[in-house]
Protein backbone atom coordinates (compact mmCIF):
# COMPACT_ATOMS: atom_id res chain seq x y z
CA UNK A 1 0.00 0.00 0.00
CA UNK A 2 3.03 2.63 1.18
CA UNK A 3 4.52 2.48 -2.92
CA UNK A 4 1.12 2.37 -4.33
CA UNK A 5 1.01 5.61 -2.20
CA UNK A 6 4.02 7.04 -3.03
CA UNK A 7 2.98 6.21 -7.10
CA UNK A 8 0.37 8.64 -6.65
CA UNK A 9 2.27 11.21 -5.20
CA UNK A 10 4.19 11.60 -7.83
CA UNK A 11 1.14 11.29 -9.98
CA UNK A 12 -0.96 14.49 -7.79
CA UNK A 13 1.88 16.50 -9.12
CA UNK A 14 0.76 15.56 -12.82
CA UNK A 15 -2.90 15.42 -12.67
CA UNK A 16 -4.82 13.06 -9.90
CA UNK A 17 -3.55 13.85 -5.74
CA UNK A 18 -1.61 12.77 -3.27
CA UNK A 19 -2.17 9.42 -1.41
CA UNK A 20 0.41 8.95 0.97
CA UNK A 21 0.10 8.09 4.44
CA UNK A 22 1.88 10.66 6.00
CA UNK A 23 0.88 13.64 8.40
CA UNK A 24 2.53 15.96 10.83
CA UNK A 25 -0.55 16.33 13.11
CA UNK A 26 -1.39 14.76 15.80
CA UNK A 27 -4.87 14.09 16.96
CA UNK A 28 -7.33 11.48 19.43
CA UNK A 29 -8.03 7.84 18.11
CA UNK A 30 -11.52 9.57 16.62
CA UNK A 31 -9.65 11.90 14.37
CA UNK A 32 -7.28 9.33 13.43
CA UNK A 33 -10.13 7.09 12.33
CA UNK A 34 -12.24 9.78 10.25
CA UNK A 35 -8.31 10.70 8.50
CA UNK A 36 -8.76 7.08 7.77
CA UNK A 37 -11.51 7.01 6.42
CA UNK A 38 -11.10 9.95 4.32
CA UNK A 39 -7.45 7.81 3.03
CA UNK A 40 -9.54 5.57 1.99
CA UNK A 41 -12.30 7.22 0.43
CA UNK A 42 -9.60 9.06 -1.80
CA UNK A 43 -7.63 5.99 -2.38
CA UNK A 44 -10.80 4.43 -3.94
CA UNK A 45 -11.55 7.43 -6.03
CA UNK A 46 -7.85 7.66 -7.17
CA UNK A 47 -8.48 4.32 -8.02
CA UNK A 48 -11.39 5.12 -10.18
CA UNK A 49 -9.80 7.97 -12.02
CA UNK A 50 -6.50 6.02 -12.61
CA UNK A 51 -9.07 3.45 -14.53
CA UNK A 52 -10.61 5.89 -16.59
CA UNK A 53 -7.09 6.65 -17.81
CA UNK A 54 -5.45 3.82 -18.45
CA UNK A 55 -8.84 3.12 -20.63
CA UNK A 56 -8.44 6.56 -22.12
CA UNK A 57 -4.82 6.25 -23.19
CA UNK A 58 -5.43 2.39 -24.24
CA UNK A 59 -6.02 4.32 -27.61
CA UNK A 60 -3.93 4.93 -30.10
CA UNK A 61 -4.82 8.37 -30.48
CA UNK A 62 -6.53 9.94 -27.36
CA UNK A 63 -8.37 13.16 -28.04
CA UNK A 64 -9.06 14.93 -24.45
CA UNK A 65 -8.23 14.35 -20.65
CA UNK A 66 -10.29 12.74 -18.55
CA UNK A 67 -11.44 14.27 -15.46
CA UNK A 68 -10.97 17.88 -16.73
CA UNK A 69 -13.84 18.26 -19.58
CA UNK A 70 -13.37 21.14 -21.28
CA UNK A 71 -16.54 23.29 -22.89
CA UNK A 72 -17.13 22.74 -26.38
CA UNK A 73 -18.54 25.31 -27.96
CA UNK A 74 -17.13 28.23 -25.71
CA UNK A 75 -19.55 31.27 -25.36
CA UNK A 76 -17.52 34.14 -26.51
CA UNK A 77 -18.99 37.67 -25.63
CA UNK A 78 -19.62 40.20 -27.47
CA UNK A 79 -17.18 42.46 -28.77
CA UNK A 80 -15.96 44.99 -31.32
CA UNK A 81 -13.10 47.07 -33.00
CA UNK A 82 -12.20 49.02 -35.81
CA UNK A 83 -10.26 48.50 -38.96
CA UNK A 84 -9.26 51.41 -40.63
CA UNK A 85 -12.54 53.70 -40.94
CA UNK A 86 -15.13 50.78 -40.32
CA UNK A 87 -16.34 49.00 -36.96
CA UNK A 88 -16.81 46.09 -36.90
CA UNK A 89 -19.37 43.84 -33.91
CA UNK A 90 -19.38 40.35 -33.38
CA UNK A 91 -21.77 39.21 -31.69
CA UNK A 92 -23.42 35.04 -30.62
CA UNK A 93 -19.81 33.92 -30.77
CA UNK A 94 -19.26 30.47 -30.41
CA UNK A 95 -15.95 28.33 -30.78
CA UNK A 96 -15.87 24.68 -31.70
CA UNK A 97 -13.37 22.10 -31.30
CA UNK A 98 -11.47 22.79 -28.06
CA UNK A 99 -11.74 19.51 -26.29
CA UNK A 100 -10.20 17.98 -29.34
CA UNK A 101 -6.95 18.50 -28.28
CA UNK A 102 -4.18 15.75 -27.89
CA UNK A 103 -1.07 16.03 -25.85
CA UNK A 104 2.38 16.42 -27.64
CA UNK A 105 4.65 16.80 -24.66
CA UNK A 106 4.55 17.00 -21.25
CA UNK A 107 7.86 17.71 -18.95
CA UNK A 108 7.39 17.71 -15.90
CA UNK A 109 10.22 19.16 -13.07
CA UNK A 110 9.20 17.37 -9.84
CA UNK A 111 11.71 19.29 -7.94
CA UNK A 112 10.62 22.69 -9.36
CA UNK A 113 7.44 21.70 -9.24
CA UNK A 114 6.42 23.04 -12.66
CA UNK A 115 5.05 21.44 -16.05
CA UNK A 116 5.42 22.42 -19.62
CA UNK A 117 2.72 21.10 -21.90
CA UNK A 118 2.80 21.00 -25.53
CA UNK A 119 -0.95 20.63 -26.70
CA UNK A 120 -2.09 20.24 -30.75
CA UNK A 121 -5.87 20.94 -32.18
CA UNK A 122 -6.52 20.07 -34.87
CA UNK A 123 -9.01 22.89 -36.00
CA UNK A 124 -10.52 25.80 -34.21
CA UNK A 125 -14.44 26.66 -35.38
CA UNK A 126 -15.28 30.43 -34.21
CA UNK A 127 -18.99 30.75 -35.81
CA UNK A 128 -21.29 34.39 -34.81
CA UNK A 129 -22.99 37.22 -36.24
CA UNK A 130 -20.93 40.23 -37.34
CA UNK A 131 -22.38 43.74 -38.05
CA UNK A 132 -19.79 46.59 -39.62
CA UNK A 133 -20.53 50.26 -40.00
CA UNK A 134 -18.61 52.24 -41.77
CA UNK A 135 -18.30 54.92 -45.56
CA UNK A 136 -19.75 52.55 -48.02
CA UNK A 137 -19.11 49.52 -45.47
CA UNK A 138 -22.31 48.99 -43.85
CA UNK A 139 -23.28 44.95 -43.98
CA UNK A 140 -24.16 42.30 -41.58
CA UNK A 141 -24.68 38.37 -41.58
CA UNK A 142 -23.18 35.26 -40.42
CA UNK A 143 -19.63 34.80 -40.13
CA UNK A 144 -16.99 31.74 -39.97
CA UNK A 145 -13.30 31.73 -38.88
CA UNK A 146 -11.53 28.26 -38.64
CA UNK A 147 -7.71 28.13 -37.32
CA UNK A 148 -6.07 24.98 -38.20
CA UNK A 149 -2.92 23.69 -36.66
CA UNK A 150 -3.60 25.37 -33.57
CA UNK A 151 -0.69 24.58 -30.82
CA UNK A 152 -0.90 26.01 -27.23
CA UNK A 153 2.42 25.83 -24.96
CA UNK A 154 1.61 26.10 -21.08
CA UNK A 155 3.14 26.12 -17.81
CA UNK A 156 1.91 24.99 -15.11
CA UNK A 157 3.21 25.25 -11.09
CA UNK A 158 2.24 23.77 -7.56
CA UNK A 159 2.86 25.41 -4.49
CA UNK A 160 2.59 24.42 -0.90
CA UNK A 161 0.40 27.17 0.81
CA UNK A 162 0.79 28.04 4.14
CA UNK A 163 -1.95 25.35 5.54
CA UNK A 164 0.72 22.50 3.83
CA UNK A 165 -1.80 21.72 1.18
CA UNK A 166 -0.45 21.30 -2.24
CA UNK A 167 -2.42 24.10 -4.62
CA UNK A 168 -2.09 24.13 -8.64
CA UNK A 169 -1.77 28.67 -8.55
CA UNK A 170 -1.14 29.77 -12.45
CA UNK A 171 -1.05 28.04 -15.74
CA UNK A 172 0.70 30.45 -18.52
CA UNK A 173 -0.47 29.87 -22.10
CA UNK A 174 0.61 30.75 -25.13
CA UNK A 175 -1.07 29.88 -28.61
CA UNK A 176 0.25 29.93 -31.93
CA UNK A 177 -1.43 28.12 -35.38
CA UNK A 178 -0.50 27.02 -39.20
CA UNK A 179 -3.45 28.65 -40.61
CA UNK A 180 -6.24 31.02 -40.52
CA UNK A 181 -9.65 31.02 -43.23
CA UNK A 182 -12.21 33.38 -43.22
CA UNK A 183 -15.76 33.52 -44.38
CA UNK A 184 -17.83 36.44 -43.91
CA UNK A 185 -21.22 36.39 -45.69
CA UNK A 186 -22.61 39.66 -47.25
CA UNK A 187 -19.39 41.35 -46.71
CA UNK A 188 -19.17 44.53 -49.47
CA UNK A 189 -17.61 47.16 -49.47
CA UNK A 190 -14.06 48.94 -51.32
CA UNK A 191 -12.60 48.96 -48.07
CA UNK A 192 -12.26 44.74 -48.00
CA UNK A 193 -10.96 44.32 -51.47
CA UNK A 194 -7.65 44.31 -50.38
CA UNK A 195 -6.27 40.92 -48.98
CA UNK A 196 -4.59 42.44 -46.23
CA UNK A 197 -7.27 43.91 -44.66
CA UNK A 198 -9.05 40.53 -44.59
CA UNK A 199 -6.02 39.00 -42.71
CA UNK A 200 -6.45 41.34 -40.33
CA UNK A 201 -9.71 41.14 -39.67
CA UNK A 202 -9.67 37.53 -39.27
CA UNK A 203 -6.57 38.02 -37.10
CA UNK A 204 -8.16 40.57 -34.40
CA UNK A 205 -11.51 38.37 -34.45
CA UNK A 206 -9.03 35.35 -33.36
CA UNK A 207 -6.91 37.44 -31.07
CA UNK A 208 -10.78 38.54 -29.28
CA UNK A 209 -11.50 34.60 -29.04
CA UNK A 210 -8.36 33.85 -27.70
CA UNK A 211 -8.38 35.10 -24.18
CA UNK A 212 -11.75 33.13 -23.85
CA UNK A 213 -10.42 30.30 -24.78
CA UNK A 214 -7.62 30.47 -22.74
CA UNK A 215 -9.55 30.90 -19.44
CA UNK A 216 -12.08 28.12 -20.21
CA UNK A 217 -8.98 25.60 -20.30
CA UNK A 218 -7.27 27.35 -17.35
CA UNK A 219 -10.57 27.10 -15.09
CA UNK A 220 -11.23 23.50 -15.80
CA UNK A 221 -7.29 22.24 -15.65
CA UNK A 222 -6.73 24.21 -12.47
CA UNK A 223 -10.25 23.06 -11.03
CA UNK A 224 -9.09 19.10 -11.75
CA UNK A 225 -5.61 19.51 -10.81
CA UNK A 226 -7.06 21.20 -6.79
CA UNK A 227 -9.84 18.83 -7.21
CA UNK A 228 -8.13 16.00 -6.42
CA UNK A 229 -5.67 17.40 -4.35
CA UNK A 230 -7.57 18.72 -1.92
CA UNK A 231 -9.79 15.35 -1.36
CA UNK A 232 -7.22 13.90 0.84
CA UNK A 233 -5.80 15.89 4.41
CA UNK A 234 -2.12 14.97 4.11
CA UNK A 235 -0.18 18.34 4.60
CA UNK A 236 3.46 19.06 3.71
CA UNK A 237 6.18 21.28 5.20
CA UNK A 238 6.62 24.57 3.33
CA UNK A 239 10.22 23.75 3.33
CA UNK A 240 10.37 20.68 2.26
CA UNK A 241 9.03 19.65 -2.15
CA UNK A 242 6.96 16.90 -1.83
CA UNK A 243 9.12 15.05 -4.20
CA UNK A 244 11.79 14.27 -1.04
CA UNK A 245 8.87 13.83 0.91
CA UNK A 246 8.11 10.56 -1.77
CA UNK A 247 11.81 9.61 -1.53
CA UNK A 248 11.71 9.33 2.17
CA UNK A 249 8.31 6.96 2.10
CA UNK A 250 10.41 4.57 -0.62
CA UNK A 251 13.08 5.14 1.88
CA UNK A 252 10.78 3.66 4.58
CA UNK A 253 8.90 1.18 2.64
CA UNK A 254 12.58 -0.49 1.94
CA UNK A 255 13.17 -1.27 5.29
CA UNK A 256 9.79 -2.07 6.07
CA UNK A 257 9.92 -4.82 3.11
CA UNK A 258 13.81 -6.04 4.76
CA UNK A 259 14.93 -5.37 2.30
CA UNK A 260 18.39 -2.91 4.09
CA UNK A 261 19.93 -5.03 4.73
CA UNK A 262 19.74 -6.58 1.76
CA UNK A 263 20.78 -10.25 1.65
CA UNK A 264 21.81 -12.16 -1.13
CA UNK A 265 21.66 -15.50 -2.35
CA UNK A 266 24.98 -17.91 -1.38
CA UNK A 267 27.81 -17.96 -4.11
CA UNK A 268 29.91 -20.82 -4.54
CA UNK A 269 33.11 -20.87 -7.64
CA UNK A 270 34.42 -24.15 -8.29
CA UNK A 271 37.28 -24.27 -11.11
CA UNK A 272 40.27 -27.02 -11.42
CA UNK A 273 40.03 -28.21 -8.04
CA UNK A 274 39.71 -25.06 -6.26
CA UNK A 275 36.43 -23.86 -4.73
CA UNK A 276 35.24 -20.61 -2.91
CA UNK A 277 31.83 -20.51 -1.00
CA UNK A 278 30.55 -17.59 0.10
CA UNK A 279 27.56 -17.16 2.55
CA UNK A 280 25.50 -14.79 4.86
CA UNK A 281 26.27 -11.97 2.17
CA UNK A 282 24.57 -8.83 3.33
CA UNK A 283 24.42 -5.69 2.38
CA UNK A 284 23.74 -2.10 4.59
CA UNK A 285 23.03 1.30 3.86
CA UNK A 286 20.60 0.77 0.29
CA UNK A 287 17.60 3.30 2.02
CA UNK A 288 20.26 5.52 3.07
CA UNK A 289 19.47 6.77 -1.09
CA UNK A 290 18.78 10.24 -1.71
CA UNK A 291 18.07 12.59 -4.76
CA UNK A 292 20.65 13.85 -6.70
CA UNK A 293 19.96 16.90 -9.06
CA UNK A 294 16.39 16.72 -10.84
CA UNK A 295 14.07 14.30 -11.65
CA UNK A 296 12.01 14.86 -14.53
CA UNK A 297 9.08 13.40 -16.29
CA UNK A 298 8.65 14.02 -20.52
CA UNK A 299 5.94 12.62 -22.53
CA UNK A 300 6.74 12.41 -26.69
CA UNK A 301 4.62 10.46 -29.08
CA UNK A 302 1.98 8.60 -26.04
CA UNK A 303 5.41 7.57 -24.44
CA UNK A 304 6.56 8.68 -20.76
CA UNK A 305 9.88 8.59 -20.48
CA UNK A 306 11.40 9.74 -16.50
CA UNK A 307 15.03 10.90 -15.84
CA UNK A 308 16.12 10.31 -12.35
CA UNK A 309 19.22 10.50 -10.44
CA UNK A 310 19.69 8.94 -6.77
CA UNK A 311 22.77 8.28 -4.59
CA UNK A 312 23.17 6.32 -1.51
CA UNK A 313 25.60 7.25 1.27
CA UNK A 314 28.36 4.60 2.68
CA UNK A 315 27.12 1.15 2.06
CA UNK A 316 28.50 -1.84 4.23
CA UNK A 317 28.99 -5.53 3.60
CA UNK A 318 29.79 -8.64 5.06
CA UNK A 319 30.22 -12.51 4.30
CA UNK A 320 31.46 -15.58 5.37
CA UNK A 321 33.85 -17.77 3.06
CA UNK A 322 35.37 -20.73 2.66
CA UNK A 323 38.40 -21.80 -0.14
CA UNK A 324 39.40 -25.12 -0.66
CA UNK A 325 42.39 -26.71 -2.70
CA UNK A 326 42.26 -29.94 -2.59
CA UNK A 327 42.38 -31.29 0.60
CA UNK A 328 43.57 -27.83 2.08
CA UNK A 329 40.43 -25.99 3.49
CA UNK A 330 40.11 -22.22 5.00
CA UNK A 331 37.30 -20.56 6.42
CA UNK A 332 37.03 -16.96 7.57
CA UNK A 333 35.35 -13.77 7.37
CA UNK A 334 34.93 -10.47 5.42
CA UNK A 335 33.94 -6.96 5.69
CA UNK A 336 34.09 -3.98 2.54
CA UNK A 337 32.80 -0.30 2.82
CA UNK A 338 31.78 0.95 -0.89
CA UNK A 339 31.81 4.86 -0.52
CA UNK A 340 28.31 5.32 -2.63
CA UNK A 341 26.51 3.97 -5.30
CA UNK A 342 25.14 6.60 -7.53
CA UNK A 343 23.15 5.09 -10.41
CA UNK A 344 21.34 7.54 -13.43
CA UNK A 345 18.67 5.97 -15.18
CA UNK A 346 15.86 6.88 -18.03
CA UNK A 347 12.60 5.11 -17.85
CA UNK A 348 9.87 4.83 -20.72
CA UNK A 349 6.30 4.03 -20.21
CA UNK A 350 3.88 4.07 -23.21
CA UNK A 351 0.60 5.51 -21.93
CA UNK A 352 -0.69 3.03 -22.70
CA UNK A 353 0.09 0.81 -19.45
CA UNK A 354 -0.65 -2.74 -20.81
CA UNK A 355 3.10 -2.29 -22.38
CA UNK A 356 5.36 -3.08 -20.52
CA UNK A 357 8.26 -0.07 -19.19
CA UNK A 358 11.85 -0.93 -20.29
CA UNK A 359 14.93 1.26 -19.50
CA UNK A 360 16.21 2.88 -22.27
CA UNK A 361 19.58 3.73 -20.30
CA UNK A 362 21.17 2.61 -17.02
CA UNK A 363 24.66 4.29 -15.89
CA UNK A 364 26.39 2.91 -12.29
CA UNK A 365 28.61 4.42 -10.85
CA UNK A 366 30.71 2.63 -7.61
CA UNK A 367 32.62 4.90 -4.89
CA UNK A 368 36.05 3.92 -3.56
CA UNK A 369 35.84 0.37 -2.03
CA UNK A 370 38.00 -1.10 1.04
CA UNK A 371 37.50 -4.18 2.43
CA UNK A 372 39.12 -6.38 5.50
CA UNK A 373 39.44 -10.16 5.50
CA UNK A 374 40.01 -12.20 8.48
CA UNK A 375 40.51 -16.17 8.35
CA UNK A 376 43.57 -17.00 5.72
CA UNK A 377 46.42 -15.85 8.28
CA UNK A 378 49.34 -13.70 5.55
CA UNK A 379 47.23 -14.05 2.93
CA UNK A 380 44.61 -11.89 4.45
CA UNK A 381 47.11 -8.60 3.92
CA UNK A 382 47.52 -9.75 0.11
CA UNK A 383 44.12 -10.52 -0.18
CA UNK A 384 42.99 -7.11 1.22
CA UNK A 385 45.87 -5.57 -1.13
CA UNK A 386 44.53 -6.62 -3.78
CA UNK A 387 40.58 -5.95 -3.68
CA UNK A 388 41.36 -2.72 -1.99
CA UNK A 389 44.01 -1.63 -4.77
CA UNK A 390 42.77 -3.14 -7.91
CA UNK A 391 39.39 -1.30 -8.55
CA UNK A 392 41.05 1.96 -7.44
CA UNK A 393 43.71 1.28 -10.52
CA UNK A 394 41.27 -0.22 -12.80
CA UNK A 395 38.95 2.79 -12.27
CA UNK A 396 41.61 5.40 -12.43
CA UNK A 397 43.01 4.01 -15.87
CA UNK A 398 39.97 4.10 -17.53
CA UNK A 399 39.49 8.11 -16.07
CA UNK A 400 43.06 8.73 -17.75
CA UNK A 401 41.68 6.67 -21.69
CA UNK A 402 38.66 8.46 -21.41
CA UNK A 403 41.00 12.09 -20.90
């Protein structure tokens, strides 16, 4: 339950909530069973919405977002300006087409706490009733402008406010398109002969639209995104991003799951008569792991693909052995210290969650190591010479090649 948590913590930041079971209050065994309660009641409609996705993104194309339905048509106002010597009034504006949009990219910084998304539509309707007035420009009648190609680049951030609550404040969005086609009926006049002056009529009727549009997807992404968030009373420190906060329940849930320290599976090496057994391998210090730089989360072509950087601090190990040459047996006992293990790794997931993830690129890299053998009398100062000098020479000639 603690990682299915911590999953969709790092999903609130994207689009659904937090779930995780953490909390810096403190209250009587009542309040702790309505909190509860209230988990649980989010958990299950997390659950739900996390359905409705993975169903929605089982297509090949998705058109839309579930949970955050945008308007379509969008009621424009009325509204009016002049071109030259003539005014020109729109007026029953509609525009068409707006939840037909399909995500091209989405990057997410989950230590900055801010999202850029990429969006494409298709084609942009804006139907009404226009009405000019102006020398030898006076017409009216039903109008049509359709934008094709339309792509809007956004930004969205998350704060913590000062109750701990995680809040979606401001999307910024910015629209640009391939083309724009008018068609206004009945529309006479010297004044509109010349192309130009069509362009920019069809350009300041868009530009009018625009803002509209614009705050009909800000209200309903902003209402989703603090929808969900606010369904569930876990509160964060104002100091502290909630990605760390995530790191430290993975931290928890590995030892929880015993799994630091780690143990592994008994090793044995037989070659020409000589053998080496090792047993009781453990290893200490893997949820000692902490971030390192940012983690990020980009979505190209229905694929996610995450970028994430962690490093552990001193890890320690220790075995038992046993070596045999022929009828010449030793047993003894090991120790090693491996300064850190910092691994880098890039994750894809198509959105479609039925496929399977893969990584796409794994790099490890392995601090200084020392070690201490007991158990082979003299041979335990060669022994330790040589695992304790080796990688150090190893490593440091490739440094020098790769200089």
């Amino acid at each position: 339950m603690a990682s299915a948590r911590t999953v969709a913590l790092l999903l609130s930041l994207f689009h659904l909530g937090t779930c995780l079971s953490f909390n810096v209050t403190t209250c009587d065994s009542g309040c702790v069973r309505a909190r509860r309660e209230a988990e649980a009641a989010g958990e299950k409609d997390i659950a739900s919405q996390l359905r409705s996705i993975v169903e929605h993104y089982k297509n090949e194309d998705p058109v839309g977002l579930p949970g955050a339905p945008i308007p379509d048509p969008v009621d424009v106002p009325d509204f009016k300006f002049k071109v030259l010597t003539v005014t020109l009034e729109c007026k029953r504006v509609k525009c068409y087409g707006l939840s037909k949009f399909r995500f091209q990219r989405i990057k997410l910084d989950l230590t900055a706490l801010q999202a850029e998304v990429g969006v494409k539509i298709a084609a942009l309707v804006m139907t009404g009733d226009y009405t000019t007035k102006g020398f030898l420009a006076n017409n009216q009648g039903p109008f049509t402008v359709t934008v094709k190609g339309a792509q809007v680049e956004g930004v969205a951030s998350l704060e913590v406010d000062r109750q701990g609550h995680l809040e979606a404040q401001n999307i910024d969005l910015n629209m640009k398109f391939d083309s724009i086609n008018m068609n206004f009926e009945n529309l006479r006049g010297p004044v509109f002969y010349a192309q130009g002056i069509l362009n920019m009529i069809s350009n300041m009727v868009f530009e009018s639209v625009k803002p509209y549009i614009f705050s009909a997807m800000k209200e309903k992404i902003l209402a989703a995104i603090n929808q969900n968030i606010g369904k569930l009373p876990q509160t964060f420190p104002n100091s502290v991003p909630p990605l760390d906060i995530a790191i430290a329940e993975v931290r928890r849930e590995i030892r929880l799951r015993g799994l630091d320290p780690y143990i592994v599976q008994n090793q044995s090496l037989d070659y020409g008569g000589a053998a080496l057994a090792v047993t009781h391998l453990q290893l200490t210090g893997l949820a000692s792991f902490y971030r390192v730089g940012d983690v990020s989360i980009e979505v190209v072509n229905h694929t996610a693909n995450a970028t994430l950087q962690v490093a552990t601090q001193r890890l320690k190990g220790e075995c038992n052995w046993q070596a045999s040459l022929g009828w010449l047996s030793r047993t003894g006992r090991a120790e090693f210290w491996i300064d850190y293990l910092q691994v880098r790794a890039r994750l894809l997931q198509p959105l479609n969650v039925q496929r399977r993830p893969r990584i796409e690129r794994l790099q490890m890299t392995v601090g200084n190591l020392q070690t201490r053998v007991q158990g082979s009398g003299t041979l335990d100062y060669v022994a330790e010479f040589v695992l304790n000098v080796l990688p150090n020479v190893i490593r440091c000639s490739k440094s020098k090649r790769k200089l």
